[in-house]
PDB file of N, CA and C in Angstrom:
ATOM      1  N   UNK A   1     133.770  30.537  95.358  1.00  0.00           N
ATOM      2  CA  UNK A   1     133.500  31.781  96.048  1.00  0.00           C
ATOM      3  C   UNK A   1     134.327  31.878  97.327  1.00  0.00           C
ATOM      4  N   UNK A   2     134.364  30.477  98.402  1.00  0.00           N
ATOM      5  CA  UNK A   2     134.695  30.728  99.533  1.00  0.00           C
ATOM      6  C   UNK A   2     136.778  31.062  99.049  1.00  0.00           C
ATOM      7  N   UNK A   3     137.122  30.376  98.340  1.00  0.00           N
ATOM      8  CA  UNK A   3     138.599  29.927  97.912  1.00  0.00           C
ATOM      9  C   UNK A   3     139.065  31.962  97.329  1.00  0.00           C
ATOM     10  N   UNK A   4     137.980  32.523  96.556  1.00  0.00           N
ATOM     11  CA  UNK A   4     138.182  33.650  96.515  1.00  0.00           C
ATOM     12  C   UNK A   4     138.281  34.665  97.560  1.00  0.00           C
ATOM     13  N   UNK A   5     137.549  34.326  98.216  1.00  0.00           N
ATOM     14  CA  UNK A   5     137.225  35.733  99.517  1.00  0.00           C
ATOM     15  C   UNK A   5     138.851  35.143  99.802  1.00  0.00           C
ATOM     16  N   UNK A   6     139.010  34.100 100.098  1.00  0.00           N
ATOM     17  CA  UNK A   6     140.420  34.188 101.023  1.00  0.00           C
ATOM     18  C   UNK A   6     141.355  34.621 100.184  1.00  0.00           C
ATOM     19  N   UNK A   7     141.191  34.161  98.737  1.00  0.00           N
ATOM     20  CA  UNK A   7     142.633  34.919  98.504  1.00  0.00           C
ATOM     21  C   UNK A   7     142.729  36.579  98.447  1.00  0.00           C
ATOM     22  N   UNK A   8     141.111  36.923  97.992  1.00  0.00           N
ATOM     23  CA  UNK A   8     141.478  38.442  98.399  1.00  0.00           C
ATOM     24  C   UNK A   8     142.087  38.869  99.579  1.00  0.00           C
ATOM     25  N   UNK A   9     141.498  38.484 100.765  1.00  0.00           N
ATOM     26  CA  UNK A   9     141.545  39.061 102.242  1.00  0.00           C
ATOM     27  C   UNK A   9     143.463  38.640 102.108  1.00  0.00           C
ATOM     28  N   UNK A  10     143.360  37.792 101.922  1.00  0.00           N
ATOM     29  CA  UNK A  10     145.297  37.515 102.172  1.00  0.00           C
ATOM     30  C   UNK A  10     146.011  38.323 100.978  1.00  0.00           C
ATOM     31  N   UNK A  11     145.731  38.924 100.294  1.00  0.00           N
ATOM     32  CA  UNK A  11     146.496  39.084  99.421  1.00  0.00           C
ATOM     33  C   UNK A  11     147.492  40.011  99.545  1.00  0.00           C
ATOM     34  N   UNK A  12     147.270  41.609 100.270  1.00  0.00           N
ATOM     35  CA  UNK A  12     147.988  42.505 101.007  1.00  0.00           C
ATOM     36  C   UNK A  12     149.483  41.233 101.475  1.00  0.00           C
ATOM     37  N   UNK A  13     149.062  40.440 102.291  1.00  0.00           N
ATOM     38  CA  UNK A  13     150.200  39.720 102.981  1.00  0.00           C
ATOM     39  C   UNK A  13     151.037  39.541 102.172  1.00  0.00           C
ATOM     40  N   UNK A  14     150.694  38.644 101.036  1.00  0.00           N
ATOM     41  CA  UNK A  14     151.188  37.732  99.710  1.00  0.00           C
ATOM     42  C   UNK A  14     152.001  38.847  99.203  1.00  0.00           C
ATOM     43  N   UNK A  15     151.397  39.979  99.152  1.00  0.00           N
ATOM     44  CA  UNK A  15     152.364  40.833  98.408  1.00  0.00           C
ATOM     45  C   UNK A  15     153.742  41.314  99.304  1.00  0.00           C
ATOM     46  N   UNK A  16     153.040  41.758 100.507  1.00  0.00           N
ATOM     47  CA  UNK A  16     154.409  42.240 101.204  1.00  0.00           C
ATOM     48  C   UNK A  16     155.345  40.750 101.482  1.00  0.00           C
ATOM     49  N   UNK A  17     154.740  40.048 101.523  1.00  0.00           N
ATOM     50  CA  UNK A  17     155.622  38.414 101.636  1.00  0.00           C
ATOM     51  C   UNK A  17     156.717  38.556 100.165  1.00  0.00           C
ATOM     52  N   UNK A  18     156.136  39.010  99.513  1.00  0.00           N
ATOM     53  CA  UNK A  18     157.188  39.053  97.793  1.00  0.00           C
ATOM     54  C   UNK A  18     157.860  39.655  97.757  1.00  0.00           C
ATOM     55  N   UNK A  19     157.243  41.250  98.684  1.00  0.00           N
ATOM     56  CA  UNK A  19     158.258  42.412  98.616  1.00  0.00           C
ATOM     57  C   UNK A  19     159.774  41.818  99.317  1.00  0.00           C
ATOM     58  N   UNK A  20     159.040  41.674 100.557  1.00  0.00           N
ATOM     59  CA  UNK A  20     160.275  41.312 101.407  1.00  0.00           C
ATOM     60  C   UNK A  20     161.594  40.306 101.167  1.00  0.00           C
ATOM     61  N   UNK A  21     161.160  39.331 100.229  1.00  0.00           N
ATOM     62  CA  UNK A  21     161.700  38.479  99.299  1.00  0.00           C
ATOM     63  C   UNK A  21     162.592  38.677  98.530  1.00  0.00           C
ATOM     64  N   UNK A  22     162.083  39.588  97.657  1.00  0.00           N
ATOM     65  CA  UNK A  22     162.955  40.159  96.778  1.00  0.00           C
ATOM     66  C   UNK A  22     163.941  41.266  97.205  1.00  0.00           C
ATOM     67  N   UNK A  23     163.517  41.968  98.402  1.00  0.00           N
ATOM     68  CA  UNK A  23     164.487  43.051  99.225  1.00  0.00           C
ATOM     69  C   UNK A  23     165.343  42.328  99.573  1.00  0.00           C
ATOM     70  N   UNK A  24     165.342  40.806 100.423  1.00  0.00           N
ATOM     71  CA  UNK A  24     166.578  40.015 100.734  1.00  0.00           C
ATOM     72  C   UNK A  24     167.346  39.064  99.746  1.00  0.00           C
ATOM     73  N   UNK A  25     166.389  39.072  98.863  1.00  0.00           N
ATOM     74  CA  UNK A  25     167.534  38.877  97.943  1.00  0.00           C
ATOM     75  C   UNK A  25     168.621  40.040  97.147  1.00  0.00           C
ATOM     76  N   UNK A  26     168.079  41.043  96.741  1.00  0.00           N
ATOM     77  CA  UNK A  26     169.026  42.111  96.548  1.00  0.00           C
ATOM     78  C   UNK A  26     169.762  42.482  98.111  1.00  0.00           C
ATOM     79  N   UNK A  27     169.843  41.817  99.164  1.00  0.00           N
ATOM     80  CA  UNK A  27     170.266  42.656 100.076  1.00  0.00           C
ATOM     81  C   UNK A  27     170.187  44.042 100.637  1.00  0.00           C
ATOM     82  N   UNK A  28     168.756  44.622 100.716  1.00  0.00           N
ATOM     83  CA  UNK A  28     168.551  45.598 101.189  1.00  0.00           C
ATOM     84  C   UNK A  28     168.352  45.862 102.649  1.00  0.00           C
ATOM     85  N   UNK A  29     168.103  46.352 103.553  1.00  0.00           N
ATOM     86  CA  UNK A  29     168.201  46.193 104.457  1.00  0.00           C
ATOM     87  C   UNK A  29     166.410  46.516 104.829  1.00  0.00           C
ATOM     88  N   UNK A  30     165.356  46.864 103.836  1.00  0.00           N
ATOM     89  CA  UNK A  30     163.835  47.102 103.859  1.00  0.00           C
ATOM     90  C   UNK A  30     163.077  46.058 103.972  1.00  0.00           C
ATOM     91  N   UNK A  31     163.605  44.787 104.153  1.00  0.00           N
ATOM     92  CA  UNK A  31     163.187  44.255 103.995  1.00  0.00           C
ATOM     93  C   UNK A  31     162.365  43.443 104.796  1.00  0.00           C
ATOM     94  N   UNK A  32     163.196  43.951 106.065  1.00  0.00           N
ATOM     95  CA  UNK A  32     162.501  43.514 107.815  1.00  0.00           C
ATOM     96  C   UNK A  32     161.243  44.309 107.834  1.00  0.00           C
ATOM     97  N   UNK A  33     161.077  45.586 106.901  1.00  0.00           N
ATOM     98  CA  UNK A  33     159.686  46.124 107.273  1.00  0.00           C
ATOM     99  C   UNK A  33     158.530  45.906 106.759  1.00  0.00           C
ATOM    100  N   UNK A  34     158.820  44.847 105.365  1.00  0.00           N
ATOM    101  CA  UNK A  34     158.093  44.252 104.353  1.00  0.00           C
ATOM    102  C   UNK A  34     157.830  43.184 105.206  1.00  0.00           C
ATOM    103  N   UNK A  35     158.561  42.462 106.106  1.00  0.00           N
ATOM    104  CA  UNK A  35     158.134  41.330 106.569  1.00  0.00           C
ATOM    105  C   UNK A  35     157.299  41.626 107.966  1.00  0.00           C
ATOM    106  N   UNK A  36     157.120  42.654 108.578  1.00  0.00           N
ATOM    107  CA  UNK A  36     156.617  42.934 109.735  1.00  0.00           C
ATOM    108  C   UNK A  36     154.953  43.305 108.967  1.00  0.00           C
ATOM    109  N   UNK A  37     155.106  44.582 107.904  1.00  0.00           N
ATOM    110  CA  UNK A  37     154.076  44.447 107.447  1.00  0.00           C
ATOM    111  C   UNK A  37     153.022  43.453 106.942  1.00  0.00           C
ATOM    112  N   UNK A  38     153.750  42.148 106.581  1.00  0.00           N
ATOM    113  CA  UNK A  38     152.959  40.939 105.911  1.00  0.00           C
ATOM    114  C   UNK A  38     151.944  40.515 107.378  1.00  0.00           C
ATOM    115  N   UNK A  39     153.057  40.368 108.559  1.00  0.00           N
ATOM    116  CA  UNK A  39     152.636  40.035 109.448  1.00  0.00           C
ATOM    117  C   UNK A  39     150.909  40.676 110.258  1.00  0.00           C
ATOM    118  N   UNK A  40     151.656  42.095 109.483  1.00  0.00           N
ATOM    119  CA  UNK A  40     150.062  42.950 110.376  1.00  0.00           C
ATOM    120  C   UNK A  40     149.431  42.946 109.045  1.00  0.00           C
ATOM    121  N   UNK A  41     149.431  42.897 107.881  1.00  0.00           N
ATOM    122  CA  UNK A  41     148.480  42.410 106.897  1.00  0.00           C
ATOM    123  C   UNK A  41     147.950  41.229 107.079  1.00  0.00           C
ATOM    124  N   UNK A  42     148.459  40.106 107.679  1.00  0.00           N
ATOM    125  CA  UNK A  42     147.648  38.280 107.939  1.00  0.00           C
ATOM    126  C   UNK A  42     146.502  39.273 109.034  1.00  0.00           C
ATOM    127  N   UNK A  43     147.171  39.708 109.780  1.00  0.00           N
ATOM    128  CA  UNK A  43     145.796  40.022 111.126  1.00  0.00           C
ATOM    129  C   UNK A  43     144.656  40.497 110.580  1.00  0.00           C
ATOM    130  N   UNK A  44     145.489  41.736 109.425  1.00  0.00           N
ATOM    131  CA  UNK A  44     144.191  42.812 108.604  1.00  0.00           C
ATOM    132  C   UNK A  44     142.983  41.798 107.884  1.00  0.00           C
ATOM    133  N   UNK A  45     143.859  40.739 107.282  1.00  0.00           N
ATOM    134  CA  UNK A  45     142.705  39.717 106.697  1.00  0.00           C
ATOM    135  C   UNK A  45     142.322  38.741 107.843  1.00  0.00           C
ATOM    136  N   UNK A  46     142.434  38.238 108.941  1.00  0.00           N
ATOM    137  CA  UNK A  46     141.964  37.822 109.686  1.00  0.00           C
ATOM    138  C   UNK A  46     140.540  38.166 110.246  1.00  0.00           C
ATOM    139  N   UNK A  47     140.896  40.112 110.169  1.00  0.00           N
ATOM    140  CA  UNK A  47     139.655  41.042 110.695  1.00  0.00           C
ATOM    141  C   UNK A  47     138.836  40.989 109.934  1.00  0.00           C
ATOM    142  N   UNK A  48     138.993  40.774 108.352  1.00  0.00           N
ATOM    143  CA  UNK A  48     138.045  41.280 107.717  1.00  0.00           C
ATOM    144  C   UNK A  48     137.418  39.641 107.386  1.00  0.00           C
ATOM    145  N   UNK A  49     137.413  38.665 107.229  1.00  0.00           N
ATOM    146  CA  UNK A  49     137.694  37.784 107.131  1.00  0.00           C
ATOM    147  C   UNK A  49     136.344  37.656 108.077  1.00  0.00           C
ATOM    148  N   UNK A  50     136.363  37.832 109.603  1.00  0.00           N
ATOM    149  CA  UNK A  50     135.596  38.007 110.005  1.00  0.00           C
ATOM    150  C   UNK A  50     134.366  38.636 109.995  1.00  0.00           C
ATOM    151  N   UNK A  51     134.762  40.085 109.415  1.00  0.00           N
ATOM    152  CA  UNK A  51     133.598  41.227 109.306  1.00  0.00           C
ATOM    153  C   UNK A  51     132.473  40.595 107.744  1.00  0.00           C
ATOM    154  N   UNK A  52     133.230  39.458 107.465  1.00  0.00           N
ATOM    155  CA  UNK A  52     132.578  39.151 106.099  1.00  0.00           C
ATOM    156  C   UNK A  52     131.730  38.357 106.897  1.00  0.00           C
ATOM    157  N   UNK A  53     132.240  37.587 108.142  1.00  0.00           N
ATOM    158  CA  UNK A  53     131.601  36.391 108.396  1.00  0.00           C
ATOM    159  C   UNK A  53     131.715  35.205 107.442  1.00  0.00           C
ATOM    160  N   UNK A  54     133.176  34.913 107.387  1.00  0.00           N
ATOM    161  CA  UNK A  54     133.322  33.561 106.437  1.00  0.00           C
ATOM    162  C   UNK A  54     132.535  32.570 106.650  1.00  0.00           C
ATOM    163  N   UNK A  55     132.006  32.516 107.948  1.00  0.00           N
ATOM    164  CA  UNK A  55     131.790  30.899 108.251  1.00  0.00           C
ATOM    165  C   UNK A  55     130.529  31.087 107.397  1.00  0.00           C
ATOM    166  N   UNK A  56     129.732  31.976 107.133  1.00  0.00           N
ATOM    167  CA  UNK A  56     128.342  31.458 106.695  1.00  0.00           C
ATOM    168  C   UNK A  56     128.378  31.206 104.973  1.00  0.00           C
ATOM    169  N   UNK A  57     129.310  31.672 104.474  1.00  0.00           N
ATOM    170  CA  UNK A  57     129.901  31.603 103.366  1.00  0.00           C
ATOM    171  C   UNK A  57     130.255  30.130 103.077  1.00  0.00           C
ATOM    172  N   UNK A  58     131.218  29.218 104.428  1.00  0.00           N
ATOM    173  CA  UNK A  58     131.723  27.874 104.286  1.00  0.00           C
ATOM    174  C   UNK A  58     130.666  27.428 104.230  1.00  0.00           C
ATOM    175  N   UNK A  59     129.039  27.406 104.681  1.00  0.00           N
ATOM    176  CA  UNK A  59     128.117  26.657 104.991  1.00  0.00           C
ATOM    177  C   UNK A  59     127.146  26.596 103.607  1.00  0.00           C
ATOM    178  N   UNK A  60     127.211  27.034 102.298  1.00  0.00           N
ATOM    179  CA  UNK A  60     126.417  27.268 101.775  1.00  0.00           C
ATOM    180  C   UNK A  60     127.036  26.735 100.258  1.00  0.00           C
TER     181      UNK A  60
END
């Protein structure tokens, strides 16, 4: 359960982490915005992450 919540909450990141990946490998130049986004997607799951209250989740 706990191994799930996280990969949901991260997953937004994971994806723009792929996007951005694959933009620098074709050499696009979109790809700095895929990587800025991953960045404010880790925070987005950070927030929610919280609003779940993981810790009581780790305890059980």
């Amino acid at each position: 359960m706990l191994a799930q919540v996280l990969f949901i909450a991260s997953l937004p990141s994971i994806f723009c982490v792929g996007c951005a990946t694959f933009l620098a490998y074709k050499q696009r130049p979109q790809w700095v915005w895929f990587a800025g986004l991953s960045v404010l997607a880790g925070f987005g799951a950070i927030a929610v992450l919280q609003m779940v209250q993981l810790w009581r989740l780790a305890g059980h």
